[in-house]
N, C-alpha and C. Protein backbone atom coordinates (compact mmCIF):
# COMPACT_ATOMS: atom_id res chain seq x y z
N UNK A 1 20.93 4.72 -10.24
CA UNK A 1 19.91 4.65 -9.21
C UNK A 1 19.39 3.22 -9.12
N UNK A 2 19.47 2.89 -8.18
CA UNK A 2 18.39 1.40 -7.85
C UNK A 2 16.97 1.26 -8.00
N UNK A 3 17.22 -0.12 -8.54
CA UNK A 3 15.66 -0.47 -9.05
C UNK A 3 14.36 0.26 -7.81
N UNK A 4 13.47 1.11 -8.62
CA UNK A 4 12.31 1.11 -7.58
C UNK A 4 11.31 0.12 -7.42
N UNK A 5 11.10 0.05 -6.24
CA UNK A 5 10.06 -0.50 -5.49
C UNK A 5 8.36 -0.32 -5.20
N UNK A 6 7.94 -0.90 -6.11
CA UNK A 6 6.40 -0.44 -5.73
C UNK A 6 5.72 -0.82 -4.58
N UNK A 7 5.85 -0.47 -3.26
CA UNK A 7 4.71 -1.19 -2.28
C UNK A 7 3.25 -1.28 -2.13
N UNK A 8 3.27 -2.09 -1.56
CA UNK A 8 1.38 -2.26 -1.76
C UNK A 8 1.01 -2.91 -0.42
N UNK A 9 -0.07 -1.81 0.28
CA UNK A 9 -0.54 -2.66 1.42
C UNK A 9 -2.43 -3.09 1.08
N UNK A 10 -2.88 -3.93 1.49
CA UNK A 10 -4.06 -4.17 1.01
C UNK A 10 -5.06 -3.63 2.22
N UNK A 11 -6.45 -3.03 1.63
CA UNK A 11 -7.22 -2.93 2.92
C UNK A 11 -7.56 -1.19 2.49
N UNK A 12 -8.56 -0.79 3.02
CA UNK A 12 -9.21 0.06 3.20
C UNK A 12 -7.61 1.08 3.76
N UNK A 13 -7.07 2.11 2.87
CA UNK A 13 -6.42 2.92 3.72
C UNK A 13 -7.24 3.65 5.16
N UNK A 14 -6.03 4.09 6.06
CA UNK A 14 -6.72 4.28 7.32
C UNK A 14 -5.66 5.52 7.90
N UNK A 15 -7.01 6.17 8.58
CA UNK A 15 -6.26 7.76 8.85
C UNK A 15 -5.78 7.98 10.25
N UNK A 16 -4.52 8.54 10.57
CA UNK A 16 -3.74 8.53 11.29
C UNK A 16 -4.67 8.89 12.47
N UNK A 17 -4.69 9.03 13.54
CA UNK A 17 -5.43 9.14 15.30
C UNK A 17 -4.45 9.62 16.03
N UNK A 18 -5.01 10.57 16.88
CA UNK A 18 -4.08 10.98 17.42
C UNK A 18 -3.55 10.05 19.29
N UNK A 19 -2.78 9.96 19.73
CA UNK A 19 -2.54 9.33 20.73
C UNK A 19 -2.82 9.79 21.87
N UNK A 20 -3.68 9.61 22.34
CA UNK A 20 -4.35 9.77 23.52
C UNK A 20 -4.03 9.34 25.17
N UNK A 21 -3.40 10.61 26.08
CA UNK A 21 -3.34 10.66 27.36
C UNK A 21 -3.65 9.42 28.21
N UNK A 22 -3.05 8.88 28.82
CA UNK A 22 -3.96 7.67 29.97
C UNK A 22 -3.51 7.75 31.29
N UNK A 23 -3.48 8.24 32.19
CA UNK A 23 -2.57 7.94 33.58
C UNK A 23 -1.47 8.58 33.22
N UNK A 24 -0.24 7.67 33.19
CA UNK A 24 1.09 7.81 33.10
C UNK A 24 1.32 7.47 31.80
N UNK A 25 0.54 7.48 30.98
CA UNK A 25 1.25 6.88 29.28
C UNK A 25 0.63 7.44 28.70
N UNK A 26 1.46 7.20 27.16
CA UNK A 26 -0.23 7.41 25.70
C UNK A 26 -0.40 6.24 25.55
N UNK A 27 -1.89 6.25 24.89
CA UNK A 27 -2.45 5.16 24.48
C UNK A 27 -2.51 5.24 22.94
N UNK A 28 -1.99 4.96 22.04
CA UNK A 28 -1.60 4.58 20.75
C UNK A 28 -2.73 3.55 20.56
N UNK A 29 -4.25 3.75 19.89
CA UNK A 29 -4.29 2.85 19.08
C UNK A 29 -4.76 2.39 17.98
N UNK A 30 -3.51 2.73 17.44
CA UNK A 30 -3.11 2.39 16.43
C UNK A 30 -1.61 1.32 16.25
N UNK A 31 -1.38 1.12 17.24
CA UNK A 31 -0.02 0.68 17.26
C UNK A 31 -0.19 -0.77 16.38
N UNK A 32 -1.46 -1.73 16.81
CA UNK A 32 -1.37 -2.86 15.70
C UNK A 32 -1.42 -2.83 14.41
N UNK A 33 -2.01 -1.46 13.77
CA UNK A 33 -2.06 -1.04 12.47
C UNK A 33 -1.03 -0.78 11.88
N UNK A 34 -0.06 0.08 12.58
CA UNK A 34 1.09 0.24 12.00
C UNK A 34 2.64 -0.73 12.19
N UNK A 35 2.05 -2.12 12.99
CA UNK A 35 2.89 -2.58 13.38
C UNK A 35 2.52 -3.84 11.98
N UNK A 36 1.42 -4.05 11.81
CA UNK A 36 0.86 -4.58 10.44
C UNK A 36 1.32 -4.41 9.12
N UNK A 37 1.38 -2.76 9.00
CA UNK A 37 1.63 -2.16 7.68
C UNK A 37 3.22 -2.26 7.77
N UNK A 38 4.19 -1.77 8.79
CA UNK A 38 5.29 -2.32 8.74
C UNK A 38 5.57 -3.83 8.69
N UNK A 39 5.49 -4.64 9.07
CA UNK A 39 6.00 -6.08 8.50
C UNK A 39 5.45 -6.80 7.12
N UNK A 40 3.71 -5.53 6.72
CA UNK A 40 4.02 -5.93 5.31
C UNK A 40 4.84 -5.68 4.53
N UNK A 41 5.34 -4.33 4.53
CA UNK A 41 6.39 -3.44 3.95
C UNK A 41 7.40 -4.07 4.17
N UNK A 42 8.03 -4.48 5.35
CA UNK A 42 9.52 -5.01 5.05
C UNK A 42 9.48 -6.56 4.60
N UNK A 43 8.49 -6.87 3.96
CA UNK A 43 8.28 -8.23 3.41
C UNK A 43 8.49 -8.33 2.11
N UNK A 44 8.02 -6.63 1.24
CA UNK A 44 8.33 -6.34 0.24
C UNK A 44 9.58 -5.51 -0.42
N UNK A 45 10.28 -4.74 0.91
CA UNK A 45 12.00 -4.47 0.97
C UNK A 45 12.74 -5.48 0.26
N UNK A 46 14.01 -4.81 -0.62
CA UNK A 46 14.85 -5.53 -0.46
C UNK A 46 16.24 -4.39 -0.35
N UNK A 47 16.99 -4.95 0.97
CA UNK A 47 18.08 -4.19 0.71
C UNK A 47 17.95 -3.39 2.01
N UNK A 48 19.18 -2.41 2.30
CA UNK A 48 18.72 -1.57 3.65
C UNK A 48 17.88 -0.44 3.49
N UNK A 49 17.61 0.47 4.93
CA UNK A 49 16.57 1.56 4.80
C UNK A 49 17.33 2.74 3.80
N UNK A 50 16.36 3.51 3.28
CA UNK A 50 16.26 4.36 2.75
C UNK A 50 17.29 5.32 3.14
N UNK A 51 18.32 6.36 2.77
CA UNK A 51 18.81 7.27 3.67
C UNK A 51 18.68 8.52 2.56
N UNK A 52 18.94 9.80 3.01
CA UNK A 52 19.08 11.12 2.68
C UNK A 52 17.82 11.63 2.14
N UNK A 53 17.37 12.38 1.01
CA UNK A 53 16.24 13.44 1.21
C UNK A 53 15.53 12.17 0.13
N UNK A 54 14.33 12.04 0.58
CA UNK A 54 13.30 11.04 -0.54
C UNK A 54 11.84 11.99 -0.84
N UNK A 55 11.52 11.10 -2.05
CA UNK A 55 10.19 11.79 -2.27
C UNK A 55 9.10 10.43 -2.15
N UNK A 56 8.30 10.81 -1.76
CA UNK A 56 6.86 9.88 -0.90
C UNK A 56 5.91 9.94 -2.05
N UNK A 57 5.86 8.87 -2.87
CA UNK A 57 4.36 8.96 -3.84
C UNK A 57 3.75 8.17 -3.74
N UNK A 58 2.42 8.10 -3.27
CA UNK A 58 1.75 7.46 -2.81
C UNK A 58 -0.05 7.61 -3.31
N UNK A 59 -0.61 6.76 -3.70
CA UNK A 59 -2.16 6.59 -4.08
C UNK A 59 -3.09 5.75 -3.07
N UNK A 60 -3.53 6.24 -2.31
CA UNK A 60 -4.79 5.58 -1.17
C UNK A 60 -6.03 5.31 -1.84
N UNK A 61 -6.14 3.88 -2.00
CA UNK A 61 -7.32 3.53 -3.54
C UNK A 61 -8.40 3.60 -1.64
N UNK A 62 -9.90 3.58 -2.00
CA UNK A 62 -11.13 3.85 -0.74
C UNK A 62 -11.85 3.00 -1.50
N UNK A 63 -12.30 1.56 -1.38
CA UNK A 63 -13.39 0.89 -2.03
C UNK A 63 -14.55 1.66 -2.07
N UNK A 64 -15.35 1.41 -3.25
CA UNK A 64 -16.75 2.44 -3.53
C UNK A 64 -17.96 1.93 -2.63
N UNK A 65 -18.51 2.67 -2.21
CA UNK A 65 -19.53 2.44 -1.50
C UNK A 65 -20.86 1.44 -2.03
N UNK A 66 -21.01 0.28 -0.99
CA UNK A 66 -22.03 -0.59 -2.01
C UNK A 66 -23.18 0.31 -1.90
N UNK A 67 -23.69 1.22 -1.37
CA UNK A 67 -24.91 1.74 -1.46
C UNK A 67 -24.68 2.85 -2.97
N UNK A 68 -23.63 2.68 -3.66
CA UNK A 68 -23.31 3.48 -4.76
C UNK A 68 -22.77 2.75 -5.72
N UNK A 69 -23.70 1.64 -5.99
CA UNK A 69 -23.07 0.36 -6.98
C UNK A 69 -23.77 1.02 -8.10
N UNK A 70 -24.56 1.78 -8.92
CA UNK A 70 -25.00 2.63 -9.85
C UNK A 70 -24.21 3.30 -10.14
N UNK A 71 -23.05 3.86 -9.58
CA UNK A 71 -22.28 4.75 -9.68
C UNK A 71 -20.86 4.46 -9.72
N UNK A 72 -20.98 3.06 -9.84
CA UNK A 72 -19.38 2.53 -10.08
C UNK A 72 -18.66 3.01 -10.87
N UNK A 73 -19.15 2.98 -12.29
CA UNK A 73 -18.40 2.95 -13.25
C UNK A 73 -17.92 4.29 -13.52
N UNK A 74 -19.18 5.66 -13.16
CA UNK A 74 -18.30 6.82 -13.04
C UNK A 74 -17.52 7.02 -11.87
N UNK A 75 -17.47 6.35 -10.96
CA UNK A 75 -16.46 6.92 -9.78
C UNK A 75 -15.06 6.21 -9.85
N UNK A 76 -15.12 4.95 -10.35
CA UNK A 76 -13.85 4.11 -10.56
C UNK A 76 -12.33 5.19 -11.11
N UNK A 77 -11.74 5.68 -9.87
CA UNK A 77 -10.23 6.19 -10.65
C UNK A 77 -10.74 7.33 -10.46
N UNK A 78 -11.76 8.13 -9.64
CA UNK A 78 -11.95 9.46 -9.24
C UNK A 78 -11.87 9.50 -8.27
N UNK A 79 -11.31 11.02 -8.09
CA UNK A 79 -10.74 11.52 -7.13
C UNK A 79 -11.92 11.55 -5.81
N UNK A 80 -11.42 11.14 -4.60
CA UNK A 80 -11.87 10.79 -3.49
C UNK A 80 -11.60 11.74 -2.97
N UNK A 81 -13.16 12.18 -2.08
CA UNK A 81 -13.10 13.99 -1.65
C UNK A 81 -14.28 14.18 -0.04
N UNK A 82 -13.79 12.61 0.04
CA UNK A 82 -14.87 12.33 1.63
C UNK A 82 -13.54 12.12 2.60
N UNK A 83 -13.87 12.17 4.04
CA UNK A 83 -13.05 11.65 4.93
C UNK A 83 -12.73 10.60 4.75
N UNK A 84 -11.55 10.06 5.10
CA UNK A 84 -10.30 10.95 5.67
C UNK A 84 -9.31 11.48 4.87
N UNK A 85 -8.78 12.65 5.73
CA UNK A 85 -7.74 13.59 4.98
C UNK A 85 -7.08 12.97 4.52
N UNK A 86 -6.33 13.55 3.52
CA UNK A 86 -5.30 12.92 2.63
C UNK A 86 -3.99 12.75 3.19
N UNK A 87 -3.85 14.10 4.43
CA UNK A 87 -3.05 14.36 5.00
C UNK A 87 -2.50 13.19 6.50
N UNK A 88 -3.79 13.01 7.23
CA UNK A 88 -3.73 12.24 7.79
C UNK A 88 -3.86 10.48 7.54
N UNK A 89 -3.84 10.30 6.49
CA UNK A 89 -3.36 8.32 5.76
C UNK A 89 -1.68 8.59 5.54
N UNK A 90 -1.53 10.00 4.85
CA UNK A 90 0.19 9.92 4.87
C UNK A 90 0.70 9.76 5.96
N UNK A 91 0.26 10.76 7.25
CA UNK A 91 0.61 10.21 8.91
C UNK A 91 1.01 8.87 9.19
N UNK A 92 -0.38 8.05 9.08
CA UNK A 92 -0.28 6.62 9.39
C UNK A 92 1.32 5.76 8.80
N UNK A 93 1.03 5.94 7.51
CA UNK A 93 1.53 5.52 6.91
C UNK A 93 3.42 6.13 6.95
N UNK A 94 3.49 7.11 6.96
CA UNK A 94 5.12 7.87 7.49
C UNK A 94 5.65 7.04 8.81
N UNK A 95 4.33 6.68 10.14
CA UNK A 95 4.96 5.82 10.72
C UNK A 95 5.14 4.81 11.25
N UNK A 96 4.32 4.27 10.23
CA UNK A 96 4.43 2.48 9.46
C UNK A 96 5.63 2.30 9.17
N UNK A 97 6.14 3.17 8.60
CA UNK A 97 7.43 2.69 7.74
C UNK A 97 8.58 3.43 8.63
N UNK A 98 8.62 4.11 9.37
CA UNK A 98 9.75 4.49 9.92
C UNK A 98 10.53 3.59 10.64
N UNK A 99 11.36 3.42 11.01
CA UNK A 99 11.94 1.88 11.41
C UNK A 99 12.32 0.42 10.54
N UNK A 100 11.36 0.85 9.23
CA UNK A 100 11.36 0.07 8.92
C UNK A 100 11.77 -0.07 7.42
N UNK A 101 11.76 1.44 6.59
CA UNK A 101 11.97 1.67 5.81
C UNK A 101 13.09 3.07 5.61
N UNK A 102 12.63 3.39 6.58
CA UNK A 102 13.28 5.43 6.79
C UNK A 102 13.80 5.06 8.36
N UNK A 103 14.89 5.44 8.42
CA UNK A 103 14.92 5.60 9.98
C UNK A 103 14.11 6.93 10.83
N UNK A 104 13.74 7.80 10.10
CA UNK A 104 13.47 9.07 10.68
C UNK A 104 12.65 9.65 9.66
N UNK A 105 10.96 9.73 9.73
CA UNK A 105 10.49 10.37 8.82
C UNK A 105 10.77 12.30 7.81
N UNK A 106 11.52 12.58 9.07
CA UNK A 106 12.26 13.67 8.48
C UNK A 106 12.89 13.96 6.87
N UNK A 107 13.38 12.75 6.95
CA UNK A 107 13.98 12.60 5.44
C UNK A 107 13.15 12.53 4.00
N UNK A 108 11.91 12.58 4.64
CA UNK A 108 10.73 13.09 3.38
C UNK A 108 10.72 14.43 2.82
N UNK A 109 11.28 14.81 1.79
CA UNK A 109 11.29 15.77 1.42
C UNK A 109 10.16 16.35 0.95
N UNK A 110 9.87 15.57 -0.08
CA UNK A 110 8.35 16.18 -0.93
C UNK A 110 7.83 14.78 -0.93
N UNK A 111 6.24 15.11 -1.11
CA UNK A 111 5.02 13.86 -1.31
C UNK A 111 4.34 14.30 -2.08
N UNK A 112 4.25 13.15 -3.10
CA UNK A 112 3.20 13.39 -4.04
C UNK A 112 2.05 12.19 -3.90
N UNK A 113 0.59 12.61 -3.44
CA UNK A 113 0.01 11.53 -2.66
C UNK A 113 -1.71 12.03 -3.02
N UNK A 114 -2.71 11.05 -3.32
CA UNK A 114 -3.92 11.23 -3.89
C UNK A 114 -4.90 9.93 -3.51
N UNK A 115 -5.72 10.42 -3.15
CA UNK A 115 -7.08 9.32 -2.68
C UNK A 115 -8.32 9.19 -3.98
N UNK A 116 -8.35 7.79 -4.56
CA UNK A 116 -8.93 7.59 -5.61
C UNK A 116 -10.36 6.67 -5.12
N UNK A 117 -11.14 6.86 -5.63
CA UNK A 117 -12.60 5.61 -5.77
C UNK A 117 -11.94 4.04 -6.41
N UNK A 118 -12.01 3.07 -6.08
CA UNK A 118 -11.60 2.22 -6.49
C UNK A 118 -12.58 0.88 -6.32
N UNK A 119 -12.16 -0.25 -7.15
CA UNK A 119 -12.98 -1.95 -6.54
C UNK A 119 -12.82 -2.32 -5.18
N UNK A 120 -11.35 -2.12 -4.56
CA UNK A 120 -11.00 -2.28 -3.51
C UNK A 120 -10.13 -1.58 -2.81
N UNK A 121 -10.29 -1.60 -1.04
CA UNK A 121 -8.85 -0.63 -0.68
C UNK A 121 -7.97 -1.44 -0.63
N UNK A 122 -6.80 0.02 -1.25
CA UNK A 122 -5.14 -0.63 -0.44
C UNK A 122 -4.76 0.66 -0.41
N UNK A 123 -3.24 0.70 -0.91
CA UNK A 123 -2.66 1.62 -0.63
C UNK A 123 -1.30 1.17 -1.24
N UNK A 124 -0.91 2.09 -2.35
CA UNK A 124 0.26 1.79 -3.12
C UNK A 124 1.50 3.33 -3.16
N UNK A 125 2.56 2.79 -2.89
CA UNK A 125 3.40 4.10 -2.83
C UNK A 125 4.93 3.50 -3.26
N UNK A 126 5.62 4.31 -3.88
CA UNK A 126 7.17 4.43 -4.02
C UNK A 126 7.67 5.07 -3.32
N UNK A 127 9.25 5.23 -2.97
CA UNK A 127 10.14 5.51 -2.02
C UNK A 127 10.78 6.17 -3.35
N UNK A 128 11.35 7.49 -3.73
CA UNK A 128 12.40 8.03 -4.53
C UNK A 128 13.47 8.69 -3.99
N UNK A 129 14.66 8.28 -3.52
CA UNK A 129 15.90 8.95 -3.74
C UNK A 129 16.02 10.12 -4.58
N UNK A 130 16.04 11.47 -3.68
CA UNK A 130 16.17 12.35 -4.21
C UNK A 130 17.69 12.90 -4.73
């Protein structure tokens, strides 16, 4: 198996939106976000995309709230249980990387994925070849 890859995007993870009706189009916006998180990601690629069934593990660190600087030290590395879903940062993030990592988010088999209290946001995940 090939060396894994730890990626890391920096920044407050951010929860997927849904695309919204306009006239004759959708309005995506989100499109600079994920057009962001993809060219960080393929900055940290090496090699071609991903192919056949993968597993998605992924940790969405949420910087702690300064109005909860008393409470640092117990929240640091606990589990994060405020908006946004856990479900919807994997969204974002599935198609950040599609194109760019996965040709087709389909090929996600299983995710193993958790939102923690942290110093700062990012967002760290592996790609596993199943």
């Amino acid at each position: 198996m090939a060396e894994q890859i730890v990626y890391s995007l920096s920044g407050s993870p951010v929860a997927w939106a849904r695309a919204v009706p306009r006239k004759h189009h959708m309005w995506d916006s989100q499109k600079n976000i994920k057009l962001l998180y993809g060219i960080a990601v393929a900055g940290q690629h090496v090699g071609e995309m991903y192919k056949g069934p993968l597993l998605l593990d992924v940790t969405f660190y949420f910087a702690m709230p300064k109005s909860r600087k008393r409470e640092w030290d117990k929240l640091r590395n606990t589990p994060h249980d405020i908006k946004p879903d856990n479900s919807n940062c994997i969204k974002l993030l599935e198609d950040a990387i599609t194109g760019v990592l996965i040709h087709d988010d389909c090929i996600i088999a299983e995710i193993r994925a958790k939102k923690v209290w942290a110093d700062e946001g990012k967002t760290i995940f592996t790609i596993v070849p199943l």
